[in-house]
Protein backbone atom coordinates (compact mmCIF):
# COMPACT_ATOMS: atom_id res chain seq x y z
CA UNK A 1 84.60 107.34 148.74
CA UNK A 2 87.98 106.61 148.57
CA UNK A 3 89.78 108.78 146.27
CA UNK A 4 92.34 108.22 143.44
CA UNK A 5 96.26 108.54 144.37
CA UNK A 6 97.31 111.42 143.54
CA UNK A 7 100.61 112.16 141.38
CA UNK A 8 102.71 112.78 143.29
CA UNK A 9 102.49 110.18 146.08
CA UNK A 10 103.33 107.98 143.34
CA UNK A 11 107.00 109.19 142.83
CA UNK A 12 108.16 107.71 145.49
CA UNK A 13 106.85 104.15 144.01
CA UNK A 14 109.23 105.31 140.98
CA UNK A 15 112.18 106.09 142.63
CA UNK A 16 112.21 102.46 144.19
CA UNK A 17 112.00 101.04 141.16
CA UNK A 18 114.74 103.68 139.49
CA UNK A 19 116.78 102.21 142.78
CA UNK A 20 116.67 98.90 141.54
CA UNK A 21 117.66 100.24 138.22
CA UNK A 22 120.62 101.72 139.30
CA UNK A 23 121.84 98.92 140.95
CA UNK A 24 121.19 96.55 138.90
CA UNK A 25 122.90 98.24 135.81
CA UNK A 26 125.62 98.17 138.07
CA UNK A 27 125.42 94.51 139.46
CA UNK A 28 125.58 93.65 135.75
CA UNK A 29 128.73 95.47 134.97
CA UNK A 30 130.23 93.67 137.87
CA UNK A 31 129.27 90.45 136.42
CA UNK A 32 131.33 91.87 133.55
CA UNK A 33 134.49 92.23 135.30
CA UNK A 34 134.09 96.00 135.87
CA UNK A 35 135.35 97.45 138.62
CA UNK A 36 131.67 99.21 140.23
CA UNK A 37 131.24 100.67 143.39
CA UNK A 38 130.34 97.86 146.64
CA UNK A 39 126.69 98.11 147.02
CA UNK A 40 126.63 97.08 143.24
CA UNK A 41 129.57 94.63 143.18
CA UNK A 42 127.50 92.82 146.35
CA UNK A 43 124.26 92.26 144.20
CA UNK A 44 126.21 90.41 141.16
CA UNK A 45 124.01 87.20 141.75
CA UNK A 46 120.69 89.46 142.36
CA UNK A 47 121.47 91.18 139.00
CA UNK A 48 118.23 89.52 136.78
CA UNK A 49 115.88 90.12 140.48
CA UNK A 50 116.51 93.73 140.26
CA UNK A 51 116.52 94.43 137.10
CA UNK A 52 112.88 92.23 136.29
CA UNK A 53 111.49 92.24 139.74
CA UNK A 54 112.28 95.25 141.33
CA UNK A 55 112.05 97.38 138.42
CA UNK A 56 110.22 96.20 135.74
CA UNK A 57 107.50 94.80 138.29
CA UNK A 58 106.78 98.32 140.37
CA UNK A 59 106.70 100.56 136.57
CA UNK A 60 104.50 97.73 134.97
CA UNK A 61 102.57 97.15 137.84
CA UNK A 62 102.83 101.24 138.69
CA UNK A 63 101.18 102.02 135.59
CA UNK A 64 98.51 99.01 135.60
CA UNK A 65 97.56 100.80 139.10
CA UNK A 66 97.43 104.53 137.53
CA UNK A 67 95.06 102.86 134.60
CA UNK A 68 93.11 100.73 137.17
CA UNK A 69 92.33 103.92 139.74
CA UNK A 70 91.81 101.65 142.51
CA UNK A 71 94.27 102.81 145.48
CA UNK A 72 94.71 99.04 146.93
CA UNK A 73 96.40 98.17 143.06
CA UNK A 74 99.04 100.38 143.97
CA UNK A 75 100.32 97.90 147.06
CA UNK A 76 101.97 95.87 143.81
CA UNK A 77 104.89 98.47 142.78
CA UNK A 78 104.92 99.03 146.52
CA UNK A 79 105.56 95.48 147.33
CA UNK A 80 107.80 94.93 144.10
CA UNK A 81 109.80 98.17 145.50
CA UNK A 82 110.47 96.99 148.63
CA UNK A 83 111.77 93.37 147.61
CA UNK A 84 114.21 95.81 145.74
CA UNK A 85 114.84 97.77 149.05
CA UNK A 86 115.49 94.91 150.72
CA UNK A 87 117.50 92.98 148.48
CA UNK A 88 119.54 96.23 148.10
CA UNK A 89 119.90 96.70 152.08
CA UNK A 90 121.38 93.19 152.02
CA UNK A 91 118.19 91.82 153.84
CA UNK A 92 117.05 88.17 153.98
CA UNK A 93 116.56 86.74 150.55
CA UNK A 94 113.07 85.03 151.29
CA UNK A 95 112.35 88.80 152.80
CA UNK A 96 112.85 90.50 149.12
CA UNK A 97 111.17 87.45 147.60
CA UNK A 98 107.98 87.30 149.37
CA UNK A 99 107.31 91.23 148.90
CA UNK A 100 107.84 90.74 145.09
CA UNK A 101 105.48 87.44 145.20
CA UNK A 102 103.27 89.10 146.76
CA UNK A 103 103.96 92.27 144.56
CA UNK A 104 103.46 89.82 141.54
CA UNK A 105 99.70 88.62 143.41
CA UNK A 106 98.05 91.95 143.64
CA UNK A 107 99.54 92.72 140.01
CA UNK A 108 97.61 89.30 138.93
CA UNK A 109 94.09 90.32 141.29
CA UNK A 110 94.34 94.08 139.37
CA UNK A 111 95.18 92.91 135.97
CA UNK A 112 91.91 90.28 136.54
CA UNK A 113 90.03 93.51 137.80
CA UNK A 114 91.12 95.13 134.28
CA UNK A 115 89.69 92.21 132.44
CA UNK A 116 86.49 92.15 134.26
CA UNK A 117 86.18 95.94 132.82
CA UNK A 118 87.06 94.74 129.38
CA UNK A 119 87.04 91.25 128.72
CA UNK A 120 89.12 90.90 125.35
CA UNK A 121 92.21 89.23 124.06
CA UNK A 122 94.55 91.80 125.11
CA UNK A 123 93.61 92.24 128.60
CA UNK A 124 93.46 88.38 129.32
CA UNK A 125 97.40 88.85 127.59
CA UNK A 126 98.30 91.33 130.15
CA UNK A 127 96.43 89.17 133.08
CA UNK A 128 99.07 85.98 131.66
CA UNK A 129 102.08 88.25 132.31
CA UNK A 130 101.32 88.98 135.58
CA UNK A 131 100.41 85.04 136.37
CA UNK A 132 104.19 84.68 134.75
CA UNK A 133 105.70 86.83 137.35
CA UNK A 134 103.54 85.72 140.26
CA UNK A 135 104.58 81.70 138.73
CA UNK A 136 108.18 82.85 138.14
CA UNK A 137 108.33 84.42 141.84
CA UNK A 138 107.16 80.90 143.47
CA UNK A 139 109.28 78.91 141.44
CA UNK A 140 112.56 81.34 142.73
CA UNK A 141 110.99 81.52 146.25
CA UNK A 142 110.57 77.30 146.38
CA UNK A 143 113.77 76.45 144.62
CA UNK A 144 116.10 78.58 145.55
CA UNK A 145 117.06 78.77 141.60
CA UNK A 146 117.05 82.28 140.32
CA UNK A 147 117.64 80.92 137.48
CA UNK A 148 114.50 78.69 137.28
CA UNK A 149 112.62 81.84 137.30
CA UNK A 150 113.90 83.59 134.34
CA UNK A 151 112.70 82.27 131.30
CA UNK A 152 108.76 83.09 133.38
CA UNK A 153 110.06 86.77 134.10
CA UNK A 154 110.64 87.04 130.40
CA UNK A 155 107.77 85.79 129.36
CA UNK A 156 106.19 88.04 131.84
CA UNK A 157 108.18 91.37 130.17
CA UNK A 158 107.33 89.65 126.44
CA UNK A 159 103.47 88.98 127.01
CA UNK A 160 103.13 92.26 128.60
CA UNK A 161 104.58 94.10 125.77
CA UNK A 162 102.62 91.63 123.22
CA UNK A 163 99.36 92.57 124.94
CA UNK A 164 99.74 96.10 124.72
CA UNK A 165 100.72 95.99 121.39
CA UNK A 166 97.75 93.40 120.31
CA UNK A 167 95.55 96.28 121.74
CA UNK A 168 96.44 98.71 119.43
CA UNK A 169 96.00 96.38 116.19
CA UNK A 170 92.32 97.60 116.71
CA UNK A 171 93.48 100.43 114.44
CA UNK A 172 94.29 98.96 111.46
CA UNK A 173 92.19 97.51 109.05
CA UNK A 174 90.70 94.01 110.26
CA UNK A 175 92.87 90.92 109.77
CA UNK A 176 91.21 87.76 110.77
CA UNK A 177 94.30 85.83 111.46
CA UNK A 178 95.67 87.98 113.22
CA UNK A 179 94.26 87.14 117.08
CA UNK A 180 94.45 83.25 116.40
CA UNK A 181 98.04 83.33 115.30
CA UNK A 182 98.67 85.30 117.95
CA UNK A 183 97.36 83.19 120.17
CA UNK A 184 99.60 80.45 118.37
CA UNK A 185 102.68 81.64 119.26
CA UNK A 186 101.97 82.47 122.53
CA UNK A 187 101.46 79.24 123.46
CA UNK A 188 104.91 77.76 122.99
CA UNK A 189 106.11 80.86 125.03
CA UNK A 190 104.13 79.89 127.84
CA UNK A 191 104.85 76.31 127.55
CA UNK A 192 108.59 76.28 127.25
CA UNK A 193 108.65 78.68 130.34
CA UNK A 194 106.64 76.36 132.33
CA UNK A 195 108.40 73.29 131.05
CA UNK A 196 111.86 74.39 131.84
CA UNK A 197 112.41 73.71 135.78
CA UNK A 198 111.46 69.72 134.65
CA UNK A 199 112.60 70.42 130.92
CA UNK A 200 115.53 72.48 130.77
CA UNK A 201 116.96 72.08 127.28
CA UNK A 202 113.40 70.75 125.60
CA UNK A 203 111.61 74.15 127.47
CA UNK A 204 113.69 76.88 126.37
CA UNK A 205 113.87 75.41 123.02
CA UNK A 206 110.20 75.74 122.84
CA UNK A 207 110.75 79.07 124.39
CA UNK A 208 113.27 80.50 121.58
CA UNK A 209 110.64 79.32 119.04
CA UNK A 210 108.05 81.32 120.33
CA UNK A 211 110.06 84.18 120.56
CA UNK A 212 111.14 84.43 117.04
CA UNK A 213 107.71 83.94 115.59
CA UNK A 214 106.48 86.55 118.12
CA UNK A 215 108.85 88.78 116.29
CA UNK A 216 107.61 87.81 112.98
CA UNK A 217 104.10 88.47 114.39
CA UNK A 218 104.74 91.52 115.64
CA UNK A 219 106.73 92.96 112.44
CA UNK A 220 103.60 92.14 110.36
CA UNK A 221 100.69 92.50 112.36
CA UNK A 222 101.88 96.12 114.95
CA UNK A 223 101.08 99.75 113.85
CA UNK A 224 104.45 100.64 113.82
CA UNK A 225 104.84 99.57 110.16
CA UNK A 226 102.78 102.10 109.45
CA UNK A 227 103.38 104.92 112.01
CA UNK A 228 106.84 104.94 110.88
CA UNK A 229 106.10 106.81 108.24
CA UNK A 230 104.82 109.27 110.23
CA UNK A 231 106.94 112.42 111.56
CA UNK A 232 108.19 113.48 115.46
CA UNK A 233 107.16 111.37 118.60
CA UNK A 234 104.84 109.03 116.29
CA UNK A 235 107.79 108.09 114.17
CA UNK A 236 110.58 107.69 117.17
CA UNK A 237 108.13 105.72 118.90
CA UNK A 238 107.59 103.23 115.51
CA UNK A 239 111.25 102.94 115.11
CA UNK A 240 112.00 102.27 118.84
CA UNK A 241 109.23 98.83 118.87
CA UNK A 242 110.71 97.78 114.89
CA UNK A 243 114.43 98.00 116.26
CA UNK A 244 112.87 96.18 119.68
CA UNK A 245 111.29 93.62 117.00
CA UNK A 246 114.44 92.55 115.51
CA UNK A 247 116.33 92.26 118.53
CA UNK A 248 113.86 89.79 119.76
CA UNK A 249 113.83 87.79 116.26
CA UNK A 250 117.52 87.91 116.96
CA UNK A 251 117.00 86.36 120.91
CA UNK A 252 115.13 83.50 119.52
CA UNK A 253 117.18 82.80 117.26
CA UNK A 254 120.39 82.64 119.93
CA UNK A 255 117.93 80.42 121.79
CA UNK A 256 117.50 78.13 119.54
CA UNK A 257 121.25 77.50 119.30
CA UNK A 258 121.08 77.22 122.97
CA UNK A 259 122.06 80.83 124.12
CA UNK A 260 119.50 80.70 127.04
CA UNK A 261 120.86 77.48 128.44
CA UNK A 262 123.21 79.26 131.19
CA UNK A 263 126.76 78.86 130.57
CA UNK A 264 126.17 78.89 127.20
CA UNK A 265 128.48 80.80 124.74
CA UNK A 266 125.92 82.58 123.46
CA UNK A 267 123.80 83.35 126.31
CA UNK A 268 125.08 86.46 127.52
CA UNK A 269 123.86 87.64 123.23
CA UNK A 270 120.63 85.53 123.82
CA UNK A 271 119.48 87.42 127.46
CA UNK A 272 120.42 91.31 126.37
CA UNK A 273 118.97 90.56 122.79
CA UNK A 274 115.57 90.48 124.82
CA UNK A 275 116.35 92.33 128.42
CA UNK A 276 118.37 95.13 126.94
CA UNK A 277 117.05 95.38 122.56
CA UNK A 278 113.82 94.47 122.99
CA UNK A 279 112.47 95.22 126.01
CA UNK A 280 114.21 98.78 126.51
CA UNK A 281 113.06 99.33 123.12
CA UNK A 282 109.65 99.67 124.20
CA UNK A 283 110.75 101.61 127.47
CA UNK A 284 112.31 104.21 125.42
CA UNK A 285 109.70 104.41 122.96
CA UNK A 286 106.70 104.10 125.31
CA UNK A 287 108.44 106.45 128.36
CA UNK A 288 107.28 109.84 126.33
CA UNK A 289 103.70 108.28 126.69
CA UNK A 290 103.32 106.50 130.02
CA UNK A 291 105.85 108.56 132.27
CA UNK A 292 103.58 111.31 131.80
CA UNK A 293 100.34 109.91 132.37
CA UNK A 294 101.86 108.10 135.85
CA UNK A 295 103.55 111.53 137.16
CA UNK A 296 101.04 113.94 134.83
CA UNK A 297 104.45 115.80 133.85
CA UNK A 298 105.12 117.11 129.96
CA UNK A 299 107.67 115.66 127.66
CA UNK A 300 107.67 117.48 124.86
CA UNK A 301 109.60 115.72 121.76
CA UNK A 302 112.81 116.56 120.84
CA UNK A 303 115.27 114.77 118.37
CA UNK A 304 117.49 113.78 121.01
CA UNK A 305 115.31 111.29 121.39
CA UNK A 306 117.34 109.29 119.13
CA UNK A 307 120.86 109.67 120.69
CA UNK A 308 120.20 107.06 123.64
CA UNK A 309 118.55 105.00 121.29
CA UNK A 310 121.28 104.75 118.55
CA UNK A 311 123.55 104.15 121.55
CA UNK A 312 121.46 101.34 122.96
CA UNK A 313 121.43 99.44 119.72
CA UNK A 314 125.32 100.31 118.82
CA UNK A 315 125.88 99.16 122.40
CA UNK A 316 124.18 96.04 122.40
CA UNK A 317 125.73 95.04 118.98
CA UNK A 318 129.26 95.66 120.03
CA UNK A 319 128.32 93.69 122.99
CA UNK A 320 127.17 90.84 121.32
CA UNK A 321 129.98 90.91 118.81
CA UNK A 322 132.36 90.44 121.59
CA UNK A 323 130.39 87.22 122.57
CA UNK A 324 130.01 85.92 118.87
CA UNK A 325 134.21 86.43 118.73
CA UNK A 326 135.03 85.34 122.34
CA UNK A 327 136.38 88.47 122.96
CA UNK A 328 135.39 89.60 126.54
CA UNK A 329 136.64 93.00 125.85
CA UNK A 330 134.16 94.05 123.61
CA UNK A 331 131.59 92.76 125.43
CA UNK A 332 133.00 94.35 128.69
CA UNK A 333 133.28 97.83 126.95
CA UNK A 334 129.51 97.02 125.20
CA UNK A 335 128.73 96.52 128.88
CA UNK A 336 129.62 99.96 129.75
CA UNK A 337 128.09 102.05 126.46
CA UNK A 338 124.55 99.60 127.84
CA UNK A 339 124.85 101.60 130.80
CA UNK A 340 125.61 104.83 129.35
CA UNK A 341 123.01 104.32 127.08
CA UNK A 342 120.50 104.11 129.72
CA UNK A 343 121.74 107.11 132.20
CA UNK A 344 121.52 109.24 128.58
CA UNK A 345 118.03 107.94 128.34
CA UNK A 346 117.29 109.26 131.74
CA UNK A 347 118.90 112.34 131.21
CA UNK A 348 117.53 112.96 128.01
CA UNK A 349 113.99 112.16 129.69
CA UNK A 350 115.17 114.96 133.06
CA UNK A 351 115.69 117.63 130.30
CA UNK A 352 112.95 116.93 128.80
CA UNK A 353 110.73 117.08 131.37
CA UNK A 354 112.45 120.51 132.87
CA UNK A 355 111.57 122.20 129.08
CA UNK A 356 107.75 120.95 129.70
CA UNK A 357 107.49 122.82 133.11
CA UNK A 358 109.02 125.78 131.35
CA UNK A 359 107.12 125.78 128.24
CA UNK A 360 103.81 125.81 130.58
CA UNK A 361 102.14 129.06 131.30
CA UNK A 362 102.62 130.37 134.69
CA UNK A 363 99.12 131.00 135.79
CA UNK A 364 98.67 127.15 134.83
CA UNK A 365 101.87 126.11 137.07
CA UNK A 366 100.25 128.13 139.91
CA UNK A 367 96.84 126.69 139.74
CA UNK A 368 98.76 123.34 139.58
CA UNK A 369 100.36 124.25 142.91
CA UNK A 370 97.53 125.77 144.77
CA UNK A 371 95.15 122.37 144.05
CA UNK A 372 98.21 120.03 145.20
């Protein structure tokens, strides 16, 4: 029988995509006009790759692996890591892409496996957002367009988040309109992403629409309305998905001016509204949760909690006031607090994890280390 992976054969998985990470915070501060060291200034034009690929793809796909059990499910964040790797080592381009494609088709084959355990709306929702990476990863890798790809990486990161959020709706009282609206506004999500490499403009018009009612959705229908009147962890978490909720009401609403149209004045707003306020939203509010479970380490709460996130939202408005003024200072120097933000994050998650090991008895930390 072969047996689960253990712990900590999977940290390696995470550092690739932390790799990534790094870089491509730094890739993106380039684009910026800020002086970053070489290995990040080279990787300007990989910037969205590393940061949805490389990263996103090996946690999302790390932790669909560590819920799966099934050691062949962990080849996708291996695969997804290694695009990263190579992308980073300045490699071949179709070398990095065809390890995330294929990353992206295992991800798709275990998310299917999921659904086959439990066939219900949510699942099939998380099985869509991997078909929107693997889609998004042939349309880069057959084009040449990196841009092409984007609007299905985002809709990859959005209907991933959706699903896991539909999942927990179980909780509240029933709503029968919930799942069929739902449903709704996915649609135009999906369809403006596919429509956009024949459909620019018409595509990710369709695409901003969906967005924004996904918001609306997901600021009446989630458990965080609820859970944030709660107290600790419970509450941070509920304020970390509203403040993710508005950002992305606020992304579809640049969109439908035109802000994901590239060169647009407003895309630089439209892209972090959903890369940086919505979807790091639910990283830092879901990291307490899932970082454990993947590296079975304790993160006990702490208010601190809240320091990276007031930065990442005080950030990402100065940021996007610079782009609503045309001035590329403030968005240069919301640039760098976006970075900051997220190396506080990490720190605040490092400390947090070093006070866990602490607060543990020692007999348990020994029988820890004596079964491996």
């Amino acid at each position: 029988m072969i047996r689960e992976i253990p712990p900590p054969a999977r940290i390696p998985l995470l550092v690739l995509g932390l790799l990534s990470l790094l870089t491509g915070v730094l890739a993106g501060l380039a684009r910026l006009g800020v002086a970053v060291p070489d290995f990040g200034a080279a990787q300007a034009g990989s910037h969205a790759a590393l940061m949805i690929g490389a990263f996103f793809g090996t946690v999302i796909s790390l932790e669909r692996a560590v819920a799966l059990g099934s050691p062949w499910s962990y080849l996708a964040p291996a695969a997804a890591g290694t695009g990263g790797v190579v992308l980073l080592a300045g490699g071949p381009l179709a070398a990095a892409q065809w390890a995330m494609l294929a990353g992206a088709a295992v991800l798709v084959l275990a998310s299917l496996r999921v659904t086959q355990r439990q066939l219900a709306l949510f699942t099939v929702m998380l099985a869509i957002g991997a078909l929107c990476w693997l889609a998004g990863n042939i349309a880069w890798l057959a084009s040449g367009d990196l841009q092409v790809a984007v609007p299905l990486w985002l809709a990859f990161l959005v209907l991933t988040i959706a699903g896991e959020r539909l999942e927990l709706t179980r909780f509240l009282p029933a709503r029968p309109a919930a799942a069929p609206s739902f449903v709704a506004i996915v649609t135009p999500i999906l369809a403006g992403a596919l429509l956009v490499p024949w459909r620019e403009a018409a595509g990710l018009g369709v695409f901003a629409a969906g967005l924004l009612a996904l918001a609306a959705w997901l600021l009446l229908y989630d458990i965080a309305r609820h859970n944030a009147r709660q107290h600790g962890l419970t509450r941070f978490i509920a304020i970390c998905l509203l403040s993710g909720y508005l950002w992305l009401g606020a992304a579809g609403l640049a969109g439908l001016a035109g802000g994901f149209a590239p060169g647009h004045a407003l895309h630089d707003a439209a892209m972090h509204a959903i890369a940086l306020g919505f979807v790091f939203s639910m990283v830092f509010g879901h990291a307490p949760i899932i970082f454990p479970a993947v590296a079975k380490v304790k993160i006990p709460w702490h208010p601190a909690f809240y320091l990276p996130l007031a930065l990442l939202h005080g950030s990402l408005a100065l940021r996007v006031a610079g782009g609503l003024a045309d001035a590329f200072s403030l968005r240069q120097w919301g640039g760098i607090a976006n970075a900051l933000a997220l190396a506080a994050f990490i720190l605040t998650m490092v400390i947090s994890v070093v006070r866990g090991r602490k607060a543990q008895p020692a007999g348990r930390r020994r029988r820890k280390r004596e079964l491996g």
